[in-house]
C-alpha atoms as a PDB file:
ATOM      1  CA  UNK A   1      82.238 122.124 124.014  1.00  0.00           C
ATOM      2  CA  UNK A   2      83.842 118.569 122.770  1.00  0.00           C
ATOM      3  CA  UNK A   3      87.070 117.363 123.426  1.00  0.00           C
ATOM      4  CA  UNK A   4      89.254 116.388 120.821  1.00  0.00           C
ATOM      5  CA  UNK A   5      88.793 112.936 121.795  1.00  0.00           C
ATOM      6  CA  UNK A   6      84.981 113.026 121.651  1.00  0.00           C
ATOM      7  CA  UNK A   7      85.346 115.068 118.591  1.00  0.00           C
ATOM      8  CA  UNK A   8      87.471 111.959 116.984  1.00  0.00           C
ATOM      9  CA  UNK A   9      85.231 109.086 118.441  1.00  0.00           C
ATOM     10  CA  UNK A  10      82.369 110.835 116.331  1.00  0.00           C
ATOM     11  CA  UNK A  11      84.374 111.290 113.210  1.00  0.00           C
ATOM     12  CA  UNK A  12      85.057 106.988 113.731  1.00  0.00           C
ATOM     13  CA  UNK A  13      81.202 106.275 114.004  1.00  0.00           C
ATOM     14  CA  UNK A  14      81.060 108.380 110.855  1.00  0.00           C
ATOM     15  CA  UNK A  15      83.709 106.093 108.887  1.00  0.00           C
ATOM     16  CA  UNK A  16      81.928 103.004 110.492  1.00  0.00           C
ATOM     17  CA  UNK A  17      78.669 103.877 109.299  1.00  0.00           C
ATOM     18  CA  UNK A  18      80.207 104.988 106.286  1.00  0.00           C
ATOM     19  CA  UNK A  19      81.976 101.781 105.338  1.00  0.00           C
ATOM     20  CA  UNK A  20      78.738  99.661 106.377  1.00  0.00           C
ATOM     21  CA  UNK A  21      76.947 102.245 103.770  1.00  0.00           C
ATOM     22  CA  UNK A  22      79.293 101.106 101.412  1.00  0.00           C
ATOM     23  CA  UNK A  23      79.498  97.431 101.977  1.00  0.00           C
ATOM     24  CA  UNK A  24      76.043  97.155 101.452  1.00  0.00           C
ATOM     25  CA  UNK A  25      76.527  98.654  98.049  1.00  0.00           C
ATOM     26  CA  UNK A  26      78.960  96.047  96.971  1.00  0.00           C
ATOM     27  CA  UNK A  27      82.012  97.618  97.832  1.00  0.00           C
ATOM     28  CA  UNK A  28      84.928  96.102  99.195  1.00  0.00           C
ATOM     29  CA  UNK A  29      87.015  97.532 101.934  1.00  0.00           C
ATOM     30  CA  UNK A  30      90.242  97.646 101.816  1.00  0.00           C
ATOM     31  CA  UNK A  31      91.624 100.294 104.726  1.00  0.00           C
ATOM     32  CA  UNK A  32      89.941 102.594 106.967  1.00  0.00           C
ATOM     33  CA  UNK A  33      91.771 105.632 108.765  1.00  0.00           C
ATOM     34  CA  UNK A  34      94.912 105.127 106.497  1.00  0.00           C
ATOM     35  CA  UNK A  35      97.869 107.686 107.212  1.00  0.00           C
ATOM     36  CA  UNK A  36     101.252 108.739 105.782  1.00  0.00           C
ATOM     37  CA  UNK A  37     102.406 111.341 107.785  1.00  0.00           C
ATOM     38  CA  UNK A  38      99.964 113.958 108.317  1.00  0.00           C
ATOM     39  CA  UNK A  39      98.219 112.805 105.368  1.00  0.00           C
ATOM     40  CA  UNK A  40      94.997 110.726 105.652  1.00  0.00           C
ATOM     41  CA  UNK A  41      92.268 108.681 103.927  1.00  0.00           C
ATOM     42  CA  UNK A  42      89.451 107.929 105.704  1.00  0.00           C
ATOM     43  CA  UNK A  43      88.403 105.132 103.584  1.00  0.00           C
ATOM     44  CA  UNK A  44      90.045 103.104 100.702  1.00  0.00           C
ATOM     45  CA  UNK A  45      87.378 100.814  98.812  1.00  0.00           C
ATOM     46  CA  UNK A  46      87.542  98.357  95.951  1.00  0.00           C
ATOM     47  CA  UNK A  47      84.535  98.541  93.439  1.00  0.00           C
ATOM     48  CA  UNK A  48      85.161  96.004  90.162  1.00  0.00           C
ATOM     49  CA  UNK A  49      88.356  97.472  88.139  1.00  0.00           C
ATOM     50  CA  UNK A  50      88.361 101.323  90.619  1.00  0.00           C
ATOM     51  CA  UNK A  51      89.897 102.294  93.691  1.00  0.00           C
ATOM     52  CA  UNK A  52      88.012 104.436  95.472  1.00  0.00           C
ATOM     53  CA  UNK A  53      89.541 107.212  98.146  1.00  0.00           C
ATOM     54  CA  UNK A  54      86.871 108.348 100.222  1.00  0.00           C
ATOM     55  CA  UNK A  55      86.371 111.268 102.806  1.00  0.00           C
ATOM     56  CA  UNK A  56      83.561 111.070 105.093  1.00  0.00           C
ATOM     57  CA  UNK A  57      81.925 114.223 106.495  1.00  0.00           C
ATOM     58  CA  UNK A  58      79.301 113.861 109.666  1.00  0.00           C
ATOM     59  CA  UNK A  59      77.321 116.866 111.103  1.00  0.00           C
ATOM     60  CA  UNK A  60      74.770 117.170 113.665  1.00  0.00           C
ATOM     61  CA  UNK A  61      72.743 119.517 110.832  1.00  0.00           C
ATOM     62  CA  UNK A  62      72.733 120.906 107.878  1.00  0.00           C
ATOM     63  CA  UNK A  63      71.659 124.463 109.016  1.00  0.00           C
ATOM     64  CA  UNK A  64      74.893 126.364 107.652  1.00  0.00           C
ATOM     65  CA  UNK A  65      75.942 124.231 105.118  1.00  0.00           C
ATOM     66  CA  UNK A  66      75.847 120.208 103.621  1.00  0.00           C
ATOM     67  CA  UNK A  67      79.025 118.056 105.413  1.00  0.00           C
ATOM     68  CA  UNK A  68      80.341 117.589 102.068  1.00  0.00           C
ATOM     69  CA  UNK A  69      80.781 121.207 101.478  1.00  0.00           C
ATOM     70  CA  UNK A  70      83.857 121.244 104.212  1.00  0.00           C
ATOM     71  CA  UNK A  71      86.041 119.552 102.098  1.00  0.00           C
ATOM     72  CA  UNK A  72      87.760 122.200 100.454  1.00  0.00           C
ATOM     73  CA  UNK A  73      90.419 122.504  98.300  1.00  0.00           C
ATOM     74  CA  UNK A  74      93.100 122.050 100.600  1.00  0.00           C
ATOM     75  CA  UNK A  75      91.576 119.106 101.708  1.00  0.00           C
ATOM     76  CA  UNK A  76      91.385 117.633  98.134  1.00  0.00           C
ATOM     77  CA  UNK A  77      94.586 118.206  97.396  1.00  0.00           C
ATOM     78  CA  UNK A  78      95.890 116.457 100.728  1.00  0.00           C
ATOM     79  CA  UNK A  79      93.545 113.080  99.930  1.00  0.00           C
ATOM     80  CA  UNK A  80      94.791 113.027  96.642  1.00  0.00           C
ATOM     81  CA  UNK A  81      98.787 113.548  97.612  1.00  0.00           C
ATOM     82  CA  UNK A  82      97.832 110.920 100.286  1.00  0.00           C
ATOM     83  CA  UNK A  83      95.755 108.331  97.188  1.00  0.00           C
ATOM     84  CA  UNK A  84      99.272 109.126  95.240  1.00  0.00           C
ATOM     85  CA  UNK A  85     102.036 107.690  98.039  1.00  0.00           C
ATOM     86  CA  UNK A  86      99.657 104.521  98.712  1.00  0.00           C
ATOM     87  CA  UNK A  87      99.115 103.891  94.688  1.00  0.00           C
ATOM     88  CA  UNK A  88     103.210 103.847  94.603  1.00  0.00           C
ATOM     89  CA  UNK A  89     103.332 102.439  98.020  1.00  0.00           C
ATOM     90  CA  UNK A  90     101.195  99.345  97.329  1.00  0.00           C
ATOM     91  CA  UNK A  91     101.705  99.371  93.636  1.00  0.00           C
ATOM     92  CA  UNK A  92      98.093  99.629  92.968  1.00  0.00           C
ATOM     93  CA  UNK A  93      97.026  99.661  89.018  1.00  0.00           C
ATOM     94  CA  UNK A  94      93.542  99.906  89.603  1.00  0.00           C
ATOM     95  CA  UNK A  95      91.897 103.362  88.554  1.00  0.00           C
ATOM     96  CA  UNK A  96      91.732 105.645  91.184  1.00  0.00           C
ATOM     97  CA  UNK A  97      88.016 107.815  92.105  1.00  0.00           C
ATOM     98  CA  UNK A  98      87.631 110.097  94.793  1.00  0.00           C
ATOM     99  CA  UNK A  99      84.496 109.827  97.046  1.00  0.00           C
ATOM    100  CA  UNK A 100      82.627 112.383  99.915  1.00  0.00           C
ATOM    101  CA  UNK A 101      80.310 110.281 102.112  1.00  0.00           C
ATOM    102  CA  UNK A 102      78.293 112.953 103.853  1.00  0.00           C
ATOM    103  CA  UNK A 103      76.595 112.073 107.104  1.00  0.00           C
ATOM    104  CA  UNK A 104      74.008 114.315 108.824  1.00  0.00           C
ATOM    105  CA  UNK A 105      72.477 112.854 112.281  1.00  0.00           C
ATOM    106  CA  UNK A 106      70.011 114.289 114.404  1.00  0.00           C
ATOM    107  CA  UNK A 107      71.883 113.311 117.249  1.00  0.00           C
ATOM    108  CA  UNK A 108      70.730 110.002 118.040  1.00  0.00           C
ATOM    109  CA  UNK A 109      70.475 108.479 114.389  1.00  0.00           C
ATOM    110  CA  UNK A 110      71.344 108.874 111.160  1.00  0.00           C
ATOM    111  CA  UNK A 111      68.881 110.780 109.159  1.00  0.00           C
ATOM    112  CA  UNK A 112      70.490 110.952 105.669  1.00  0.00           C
ATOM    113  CA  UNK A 113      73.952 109.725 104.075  1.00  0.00           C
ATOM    114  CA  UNK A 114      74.623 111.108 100.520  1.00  0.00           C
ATOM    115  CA  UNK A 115      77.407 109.153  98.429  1.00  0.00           C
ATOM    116  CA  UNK A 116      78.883 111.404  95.917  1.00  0.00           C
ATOM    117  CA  UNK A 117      81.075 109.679  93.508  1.00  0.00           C
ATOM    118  CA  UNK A 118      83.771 111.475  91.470  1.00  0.00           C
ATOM    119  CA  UNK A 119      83.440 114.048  93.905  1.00  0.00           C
ATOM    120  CA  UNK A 120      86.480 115.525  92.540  1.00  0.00           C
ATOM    121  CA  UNK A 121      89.571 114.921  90.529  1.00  0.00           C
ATOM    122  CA  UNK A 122      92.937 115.170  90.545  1.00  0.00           C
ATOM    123  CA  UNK A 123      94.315 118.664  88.748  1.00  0.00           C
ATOM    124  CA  UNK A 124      96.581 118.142  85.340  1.00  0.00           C
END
């Protein structure tokens, strides 16, 4: 079984690759691993007039289920409480987009990376 602190290293590859993923698309980055309390972002990215909060997801396979299907609710709702205090914090007027980067390895390499844009949006 992995240690927490294996478990974490992983999850930073997973940002890494994910930011490189995203670099290469023309996106800027602008923080990775941002917190506020309990609350993080894994990645905040600049892309023309957007801001773009993203959660990456990395798995060894996708035998039960797609990375991106672990962020649930709860977890939307904490990214977007989180996307809130650093808009007001930094004073951001861009328009804000929430992003999964899912990540499935076969434990040596990367074997796909899906980018799903507007993954999902903040509730009225």
């Amino acid at each position: 079984m992995s240690s927490k602190s294996e478990n974490r290293n992983k999850g930073i590859q997973g940002e890494q690759e994910a930011a490189s993923f995203l670099i290469k698309k023309g996106y800027k980055i602008i923080e990775m691993n941002w917190f506020q309390g309990k609350l993080e972002v894994d990645i905040i990215a600049q892309l023309d007039q957007k801001i773009i909060f993203v959660e990456v997801k990395k798995r060894h396979s996708k035998a039960f289920a797609p990375p991106w299907e672990a962020v649930n609710r709860k977890k939307q709702r904490n990214i977007m409480l989180a996307a809130h205090i650093y808009i007001r914090k930094t004073g951001c007027d861009l328009n804000p987009r929430f992003d999964i980067i899912s990540i499935v390895e076969d434990g040596t390499s990367v074997i796909e990376i899906e980018h799903i844009e507007d993954a999902f949006w903040p509730m009225a």
